[in-house]
C-alpha atoms as a PDB file:
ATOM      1  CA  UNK A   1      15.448  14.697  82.531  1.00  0.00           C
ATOM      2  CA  UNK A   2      18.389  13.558  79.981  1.00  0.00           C
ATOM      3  CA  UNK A   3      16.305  10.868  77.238  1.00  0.00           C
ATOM      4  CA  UNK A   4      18.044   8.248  75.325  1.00  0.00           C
ATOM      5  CA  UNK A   5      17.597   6.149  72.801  1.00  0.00           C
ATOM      6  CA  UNK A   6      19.830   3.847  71.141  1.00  0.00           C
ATOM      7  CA  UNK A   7      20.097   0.490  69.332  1.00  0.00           C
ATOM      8  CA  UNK A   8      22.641  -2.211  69.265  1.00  0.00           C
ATOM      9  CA  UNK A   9      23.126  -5.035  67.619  1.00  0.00           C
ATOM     10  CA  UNK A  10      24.340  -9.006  68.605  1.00  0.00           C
ATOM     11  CA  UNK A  11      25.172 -11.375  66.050  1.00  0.00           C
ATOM     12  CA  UNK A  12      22.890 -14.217  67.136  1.00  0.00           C
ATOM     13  CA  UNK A  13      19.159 -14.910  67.128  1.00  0.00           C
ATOM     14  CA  UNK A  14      16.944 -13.798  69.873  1.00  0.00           C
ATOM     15  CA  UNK A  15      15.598 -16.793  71.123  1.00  0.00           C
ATOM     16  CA  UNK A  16      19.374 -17.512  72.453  1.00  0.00           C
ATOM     17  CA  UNK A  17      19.867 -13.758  73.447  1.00  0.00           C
ATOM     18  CA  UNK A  18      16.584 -13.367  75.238  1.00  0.00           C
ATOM     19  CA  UNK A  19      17.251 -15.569  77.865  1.00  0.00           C
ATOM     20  CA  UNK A  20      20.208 -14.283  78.986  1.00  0.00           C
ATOM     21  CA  UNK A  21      19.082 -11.125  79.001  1.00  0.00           C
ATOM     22  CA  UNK A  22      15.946 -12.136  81.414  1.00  0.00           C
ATOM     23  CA  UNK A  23      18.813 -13.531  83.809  1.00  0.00           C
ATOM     24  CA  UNK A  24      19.547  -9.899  86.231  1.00  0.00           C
ATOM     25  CA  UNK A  25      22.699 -12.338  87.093  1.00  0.00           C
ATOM     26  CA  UNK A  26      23.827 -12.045  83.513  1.00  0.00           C
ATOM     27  CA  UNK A  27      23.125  -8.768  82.934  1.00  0.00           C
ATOM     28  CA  UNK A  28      25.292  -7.214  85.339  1.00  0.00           C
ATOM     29  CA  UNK A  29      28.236  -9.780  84.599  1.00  0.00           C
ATOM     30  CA  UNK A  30      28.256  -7.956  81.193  1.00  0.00           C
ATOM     31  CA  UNK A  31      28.150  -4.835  82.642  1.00  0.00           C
ATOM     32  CA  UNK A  32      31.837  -3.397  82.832  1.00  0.00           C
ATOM     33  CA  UNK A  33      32.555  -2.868  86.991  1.00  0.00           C
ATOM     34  CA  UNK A  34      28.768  -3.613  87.817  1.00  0.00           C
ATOM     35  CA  UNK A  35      28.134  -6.425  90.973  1.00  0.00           C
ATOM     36  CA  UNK A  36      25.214  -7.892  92.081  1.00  0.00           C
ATOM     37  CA  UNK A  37      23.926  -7.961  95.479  1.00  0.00           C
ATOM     38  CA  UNK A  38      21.990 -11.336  96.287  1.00  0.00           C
ATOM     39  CA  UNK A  39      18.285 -10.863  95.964  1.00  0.00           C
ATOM     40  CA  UNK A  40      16.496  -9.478  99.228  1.00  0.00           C
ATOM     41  CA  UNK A  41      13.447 -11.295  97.434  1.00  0.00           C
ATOM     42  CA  UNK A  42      11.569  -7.741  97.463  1.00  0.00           C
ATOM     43  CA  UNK A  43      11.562  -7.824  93.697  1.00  0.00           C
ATOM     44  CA  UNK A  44      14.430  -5.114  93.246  1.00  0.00           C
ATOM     45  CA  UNK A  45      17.543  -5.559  92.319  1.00  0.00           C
ATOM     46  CA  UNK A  46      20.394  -4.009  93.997  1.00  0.00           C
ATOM     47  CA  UNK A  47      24.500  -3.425  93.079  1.00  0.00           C
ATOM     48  CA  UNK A  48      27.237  -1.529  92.813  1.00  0.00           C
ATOM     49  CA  UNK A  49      29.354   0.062  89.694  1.00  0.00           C
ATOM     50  CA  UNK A  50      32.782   0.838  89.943  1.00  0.00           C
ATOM     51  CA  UNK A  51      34.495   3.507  87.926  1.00  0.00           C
ATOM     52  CA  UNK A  52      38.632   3.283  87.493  1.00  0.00           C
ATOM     53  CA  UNK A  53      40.002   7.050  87.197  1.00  0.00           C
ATOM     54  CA  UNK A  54      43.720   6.034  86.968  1.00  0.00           C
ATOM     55  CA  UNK A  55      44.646   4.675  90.128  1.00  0.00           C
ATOM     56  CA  UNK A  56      41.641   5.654  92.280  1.00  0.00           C
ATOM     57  CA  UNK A  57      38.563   3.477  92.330  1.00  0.00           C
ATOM     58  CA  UNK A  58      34.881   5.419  92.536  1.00  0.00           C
ATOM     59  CA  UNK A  59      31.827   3.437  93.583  1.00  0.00           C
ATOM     60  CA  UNK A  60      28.098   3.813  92.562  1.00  0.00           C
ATOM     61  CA  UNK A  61      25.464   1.553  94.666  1.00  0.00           C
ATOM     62  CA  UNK A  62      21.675   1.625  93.223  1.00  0.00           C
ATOM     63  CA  UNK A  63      18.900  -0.179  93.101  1.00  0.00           C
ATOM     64  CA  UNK A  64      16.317  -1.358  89.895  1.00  0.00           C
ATOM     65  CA  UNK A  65      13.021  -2.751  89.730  1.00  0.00           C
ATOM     66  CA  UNK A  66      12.472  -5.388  86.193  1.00  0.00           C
ATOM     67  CA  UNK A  67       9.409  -6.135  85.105  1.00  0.00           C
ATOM     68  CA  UNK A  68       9.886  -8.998  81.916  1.00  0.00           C
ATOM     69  CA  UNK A  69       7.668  -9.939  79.215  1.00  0.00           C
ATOM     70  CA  UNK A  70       8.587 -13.173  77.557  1.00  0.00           C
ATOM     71  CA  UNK A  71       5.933 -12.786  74.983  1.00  0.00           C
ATOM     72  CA  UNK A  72       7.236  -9.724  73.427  1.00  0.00           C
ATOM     73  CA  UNK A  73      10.529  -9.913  74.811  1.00  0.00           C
ATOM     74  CA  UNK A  74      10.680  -6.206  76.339  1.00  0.00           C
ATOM     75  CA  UNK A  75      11.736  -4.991  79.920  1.00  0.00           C
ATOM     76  CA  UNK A  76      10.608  -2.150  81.899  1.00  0.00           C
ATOM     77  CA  UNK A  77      13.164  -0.607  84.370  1.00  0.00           C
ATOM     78  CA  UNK A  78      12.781   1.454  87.027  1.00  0.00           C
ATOM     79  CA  UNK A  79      16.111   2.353  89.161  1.00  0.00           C
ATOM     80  CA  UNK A  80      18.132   4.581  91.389  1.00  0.00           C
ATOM     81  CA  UNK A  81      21.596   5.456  92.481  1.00  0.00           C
ATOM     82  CA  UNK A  82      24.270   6.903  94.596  1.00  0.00           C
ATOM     83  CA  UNK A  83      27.796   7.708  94.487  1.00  0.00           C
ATOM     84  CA  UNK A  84      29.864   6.504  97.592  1.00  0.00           C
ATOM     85  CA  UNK A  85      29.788  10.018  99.032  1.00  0.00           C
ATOM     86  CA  UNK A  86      26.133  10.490  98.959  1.00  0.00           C
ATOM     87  CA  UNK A  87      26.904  13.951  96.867  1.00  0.00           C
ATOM     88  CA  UNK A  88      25.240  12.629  93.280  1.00  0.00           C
ATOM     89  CA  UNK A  89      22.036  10.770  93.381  1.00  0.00           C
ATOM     90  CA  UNK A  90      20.440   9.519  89.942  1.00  0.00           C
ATOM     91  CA  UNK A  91      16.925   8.296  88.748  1.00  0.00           C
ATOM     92  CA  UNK A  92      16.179   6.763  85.475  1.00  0.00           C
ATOM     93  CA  UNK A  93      13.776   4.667  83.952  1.00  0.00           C
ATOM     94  CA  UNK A  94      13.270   2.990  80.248  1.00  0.00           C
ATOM     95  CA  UNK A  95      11.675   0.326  78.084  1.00  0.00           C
ATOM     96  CA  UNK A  96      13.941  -2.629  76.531  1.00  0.00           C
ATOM     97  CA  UNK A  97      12.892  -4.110  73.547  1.00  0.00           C
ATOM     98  CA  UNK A  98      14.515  -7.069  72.009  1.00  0.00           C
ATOM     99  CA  UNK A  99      13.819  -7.781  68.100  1.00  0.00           C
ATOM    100  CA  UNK A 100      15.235  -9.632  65.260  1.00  0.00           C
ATOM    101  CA  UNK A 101      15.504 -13.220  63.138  1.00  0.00           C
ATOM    102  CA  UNK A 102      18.627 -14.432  62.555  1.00  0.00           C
ATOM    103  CA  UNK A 103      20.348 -11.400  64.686  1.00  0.00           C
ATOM    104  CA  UNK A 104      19.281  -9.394  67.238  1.00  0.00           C
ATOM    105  CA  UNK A 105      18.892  -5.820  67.893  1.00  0.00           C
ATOM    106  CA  UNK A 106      18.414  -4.227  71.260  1.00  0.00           C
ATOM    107  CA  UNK A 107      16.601  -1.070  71.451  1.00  0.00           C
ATOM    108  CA  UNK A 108      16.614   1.248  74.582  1.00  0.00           C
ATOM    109  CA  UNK A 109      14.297   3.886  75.501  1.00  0.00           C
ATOM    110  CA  UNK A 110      14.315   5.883  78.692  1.00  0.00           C
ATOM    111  CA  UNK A 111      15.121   8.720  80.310  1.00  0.00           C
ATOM    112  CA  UNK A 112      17.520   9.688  83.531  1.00  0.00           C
ATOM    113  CA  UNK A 113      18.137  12.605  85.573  1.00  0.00           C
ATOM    114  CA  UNK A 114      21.459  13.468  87.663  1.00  0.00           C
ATOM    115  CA  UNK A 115      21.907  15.804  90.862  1.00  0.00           C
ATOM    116  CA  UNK A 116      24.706  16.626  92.726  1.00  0.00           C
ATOM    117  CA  UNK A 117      28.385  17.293  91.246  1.00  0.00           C
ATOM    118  CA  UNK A 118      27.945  15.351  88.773  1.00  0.00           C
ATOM    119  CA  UNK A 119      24.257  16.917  87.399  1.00  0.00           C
ATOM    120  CA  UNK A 120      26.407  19.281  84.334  1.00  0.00           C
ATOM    121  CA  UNK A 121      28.567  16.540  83.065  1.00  0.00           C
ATOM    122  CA  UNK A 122      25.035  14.080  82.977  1.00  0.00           C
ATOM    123  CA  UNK A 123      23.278  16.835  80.981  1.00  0.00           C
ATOM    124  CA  UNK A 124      26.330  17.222  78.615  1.00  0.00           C
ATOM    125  CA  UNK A 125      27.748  14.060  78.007  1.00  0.00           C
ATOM    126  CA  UNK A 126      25.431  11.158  79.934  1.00  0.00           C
ATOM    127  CA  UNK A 127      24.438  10.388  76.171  1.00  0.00           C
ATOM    128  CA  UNK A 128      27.247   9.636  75.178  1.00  0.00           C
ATOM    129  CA  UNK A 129      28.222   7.472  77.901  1.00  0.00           C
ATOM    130  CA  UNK A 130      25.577   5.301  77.772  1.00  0.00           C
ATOM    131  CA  UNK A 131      26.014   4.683  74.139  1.00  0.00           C
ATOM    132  CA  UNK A 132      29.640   3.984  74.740  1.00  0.00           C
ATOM    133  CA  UNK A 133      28.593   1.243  77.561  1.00  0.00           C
ATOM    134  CA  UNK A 134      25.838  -0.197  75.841  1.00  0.00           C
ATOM    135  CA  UNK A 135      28.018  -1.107  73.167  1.00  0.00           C
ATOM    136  CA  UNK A 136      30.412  -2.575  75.568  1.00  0.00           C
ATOM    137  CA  UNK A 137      27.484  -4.340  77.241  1.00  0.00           C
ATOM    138  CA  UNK A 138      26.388  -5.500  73.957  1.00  0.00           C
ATOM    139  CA  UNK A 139      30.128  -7.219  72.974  1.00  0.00           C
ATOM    140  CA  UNK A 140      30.457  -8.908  76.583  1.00  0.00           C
ATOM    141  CA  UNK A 141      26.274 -10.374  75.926  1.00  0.00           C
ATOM    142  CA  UNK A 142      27.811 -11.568  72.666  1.00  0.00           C
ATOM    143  CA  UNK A 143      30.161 -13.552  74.238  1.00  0.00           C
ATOM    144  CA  UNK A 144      28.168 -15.229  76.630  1.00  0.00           C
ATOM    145  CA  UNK A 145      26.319 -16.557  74.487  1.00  0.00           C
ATOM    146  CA  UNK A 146      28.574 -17.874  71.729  1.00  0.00           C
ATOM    147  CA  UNK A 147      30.609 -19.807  75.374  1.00  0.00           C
ATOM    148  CA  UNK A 148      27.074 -20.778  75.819  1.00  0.00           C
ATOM    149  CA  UNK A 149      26.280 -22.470  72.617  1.00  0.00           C
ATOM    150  CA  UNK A 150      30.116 -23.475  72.444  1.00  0.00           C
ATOM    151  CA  UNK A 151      29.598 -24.962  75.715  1.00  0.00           C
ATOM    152  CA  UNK A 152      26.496 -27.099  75.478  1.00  0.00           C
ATOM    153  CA  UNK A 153      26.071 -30.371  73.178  1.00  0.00           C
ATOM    154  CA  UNK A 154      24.662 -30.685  69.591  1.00  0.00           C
ATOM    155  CA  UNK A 155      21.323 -32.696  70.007  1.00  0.00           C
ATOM    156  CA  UNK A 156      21.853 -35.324  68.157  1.00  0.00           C
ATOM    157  CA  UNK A 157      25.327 -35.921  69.945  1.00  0.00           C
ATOM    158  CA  UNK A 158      23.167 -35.994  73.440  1.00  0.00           C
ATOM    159  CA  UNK A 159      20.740 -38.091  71.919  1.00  0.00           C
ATOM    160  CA  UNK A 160      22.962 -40.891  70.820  1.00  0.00           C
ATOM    161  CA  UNK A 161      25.029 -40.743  74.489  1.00  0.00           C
ATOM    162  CA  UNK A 162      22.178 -41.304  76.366  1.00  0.00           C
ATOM    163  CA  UNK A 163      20.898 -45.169  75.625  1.00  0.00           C
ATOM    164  CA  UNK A 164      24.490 -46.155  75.739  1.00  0.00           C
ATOM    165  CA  UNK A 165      24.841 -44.938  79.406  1.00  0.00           C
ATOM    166  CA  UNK A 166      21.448 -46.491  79.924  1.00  0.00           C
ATOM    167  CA  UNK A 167      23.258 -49.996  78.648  1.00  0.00           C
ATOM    168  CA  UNK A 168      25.831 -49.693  80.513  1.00  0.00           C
ATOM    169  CA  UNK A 169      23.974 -49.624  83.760  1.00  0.00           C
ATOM    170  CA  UNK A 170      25.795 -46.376  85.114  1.00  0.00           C
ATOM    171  CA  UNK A 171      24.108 -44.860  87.486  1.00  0.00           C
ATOM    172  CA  UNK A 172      22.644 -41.381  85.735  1.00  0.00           C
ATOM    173  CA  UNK A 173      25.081 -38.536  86.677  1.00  0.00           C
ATOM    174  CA  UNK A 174      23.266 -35.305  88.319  1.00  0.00           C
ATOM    175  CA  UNK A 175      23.266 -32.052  86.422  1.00  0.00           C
ATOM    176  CA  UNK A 176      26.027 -29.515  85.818  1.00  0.00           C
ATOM    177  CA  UNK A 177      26.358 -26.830  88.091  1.00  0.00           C
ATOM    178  CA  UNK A 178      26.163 -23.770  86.855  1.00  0.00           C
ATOM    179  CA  UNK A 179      29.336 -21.743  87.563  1.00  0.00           C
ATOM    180  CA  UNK A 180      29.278 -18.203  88.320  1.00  0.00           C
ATOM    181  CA  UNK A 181      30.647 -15.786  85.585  1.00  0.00           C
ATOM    182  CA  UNK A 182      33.301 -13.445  86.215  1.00  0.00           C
ATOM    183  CA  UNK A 183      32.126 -10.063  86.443  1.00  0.00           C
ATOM    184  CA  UNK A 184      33.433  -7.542  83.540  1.00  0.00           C
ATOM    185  CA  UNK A 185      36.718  -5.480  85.173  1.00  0.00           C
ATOM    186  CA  UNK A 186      35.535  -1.841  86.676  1.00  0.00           C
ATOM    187  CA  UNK A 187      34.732   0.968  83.865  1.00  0.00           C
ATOM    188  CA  UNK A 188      38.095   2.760  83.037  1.00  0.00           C
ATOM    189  CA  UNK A 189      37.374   6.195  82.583  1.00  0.00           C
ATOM    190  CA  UNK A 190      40.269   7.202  80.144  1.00  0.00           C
ATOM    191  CA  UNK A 191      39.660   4.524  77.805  1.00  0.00           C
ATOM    192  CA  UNK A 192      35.516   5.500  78.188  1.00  0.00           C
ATOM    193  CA  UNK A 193      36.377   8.955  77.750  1.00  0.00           C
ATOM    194  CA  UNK A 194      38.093   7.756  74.009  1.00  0.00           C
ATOM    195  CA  UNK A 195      34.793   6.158  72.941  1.00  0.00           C
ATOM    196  CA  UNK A 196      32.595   9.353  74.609  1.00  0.00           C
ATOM    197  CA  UNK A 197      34.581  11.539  72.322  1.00  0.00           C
ATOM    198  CA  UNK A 198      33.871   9.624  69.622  1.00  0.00           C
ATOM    199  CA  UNK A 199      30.240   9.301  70.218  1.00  0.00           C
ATOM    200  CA  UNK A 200      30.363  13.159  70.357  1.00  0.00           C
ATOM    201  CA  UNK A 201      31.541  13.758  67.306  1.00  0.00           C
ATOM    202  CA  UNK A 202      29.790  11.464  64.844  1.00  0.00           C
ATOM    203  CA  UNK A 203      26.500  12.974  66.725  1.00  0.00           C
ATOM    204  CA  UNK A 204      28.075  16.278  65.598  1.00  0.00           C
ATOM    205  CA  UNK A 205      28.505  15.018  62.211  1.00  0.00           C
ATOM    206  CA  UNK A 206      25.490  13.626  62.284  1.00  0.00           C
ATOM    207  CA  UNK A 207      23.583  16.776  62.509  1.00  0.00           C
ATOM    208  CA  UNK A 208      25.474  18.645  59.888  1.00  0.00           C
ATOM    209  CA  UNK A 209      24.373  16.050  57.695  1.00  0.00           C
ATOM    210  CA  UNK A 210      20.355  16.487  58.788  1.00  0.00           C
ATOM    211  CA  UNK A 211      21.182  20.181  58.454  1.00  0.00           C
END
C-alpha cells in the first residue's frame, strides 16, 4: 500500500466549497478526463478516467463508495479500478477533510495499492501524481464556484425584484434548470509528467532540508 497525504488550498470559504464538493456530479467535472456514469442507486459511484499519451487515448473505469458528513464536513472513500485491458487493477481508500474561515483547505488522507504493469511506476511516482491532480482538481473546484457566486443574484437585488413581479400580476416563472457542466478535457500525460517532475524534486529538496 502507497499512503498519501496532501493539502490544498481554494480561495473561498467553506460553506460555498462544501457543497460542491458533496455533489459526486461536481466532483468528477473537476476532475481532468474523469466521467460519470448515472447512479445505479446502489450507493456507489461509478466512471471512467481518460489519460491522453500524445495521440493515443487510455481509459480507466472504477467504481467508489462516499459516505458524507455535513457536520464536520469530511468524506470517507472507498474505490476501485481498472485499466481498459483488464492488466492493472487498483484499490484505494482515504478520509477528506474540509477546514477553514475565510478560505478553505482540503486535506487528503488515504492510501492505494496498484497491480499489474503499472504496480512499479504506482510505488515510485503515484505520489506525485496525485499531488499534481489534486492541485488541478483544486483550480477547476475554484472555478466553479466563483461562476457559481458570479452566476447567482445579490440578496438584496432578489429581494427588491420580487414584489414588483408580484404587482405586475406575472405569472411566477419556474426555476432555472440546472445545466450540466462540461467535464475537464482527458489528463495529458506530457504536460502531467512536467508537474510530476516537479513534485519530485521539491520532495527531494524537501528532505535535504529535514536532513
Amino acid at each position: 500500500m502507497v499512503s498519501i497525504r496532501e493539502e490544498t488550498l481554494i480561495p473561498s470559504p467553506p460553506d460555498k466549497v462544501w457543497p460542491l464538493l458533496s455533489d459526486p456530479a461536481v466532483v468528477a467535472a473537476c476532475i481532468p478526463g474523469a466521467e460519470l456514469s448515472p447512479d445505479a442507486g446502489d450507493g456507489k459511484w461509478r466512471g471512467s478516467i481518460r489519460v491522453k499519451f500524445g495521440p493515443t487515448v487510455a481509459a480507466f473505469r472504477g467504481e467508489a463508495a462516499l459516505d458524507f458528513d455535513d457536520a464536520t464536513r469530511t468524506c470517507v472513500m472507498q474505490g476501485r479500478g481498472i485499466d481498459q485491458r483488464g492488466a492493472s487493477r487498483a484499490l484505494a481508500s482515504g478520509k477528506l477533510v474540509v477546514t477553514g474561515e475565510t478560505e478553505t483547505t482540503l486535506a487528503i488522507d488515504g492510501e492505494f495499492n496498484v497491480t499489474g504493469p503499472l504496480e512499479a511506476f504506482a510505488n515510485s511516482g503515484g505520489v506525485h501524481v496525485a499531488r499534481a491532480l489534486l492541485g488541478e482538481f483544486a483550480a477547476n473546484l475554484a472555478k466553479v464556484v466563483e461562476e457559481d457566486g458570479a452566476a447567482r443574484p445579490a440578496p438584496e437585488a432578489a429581494a427588491d425584484a420580487a414584489p414588483s413581479t408580484a404587482a405586475a400580476g406575472a405569472p411566477a416563472s419556474p426555476p432555472p434548470q440546472s445545466t450540466p457542466r462540461p467535464a475537464a478535457k482527458e489528463i495529458n500525460a506530457f504536460a502531467l509528467a512536467w508537474k510530476v517532475l516537479k513534485s519530485m524534486i521539491a520532495g527531494m529538496f524537501g528532505r535535504k532540508g529535514r536532513s
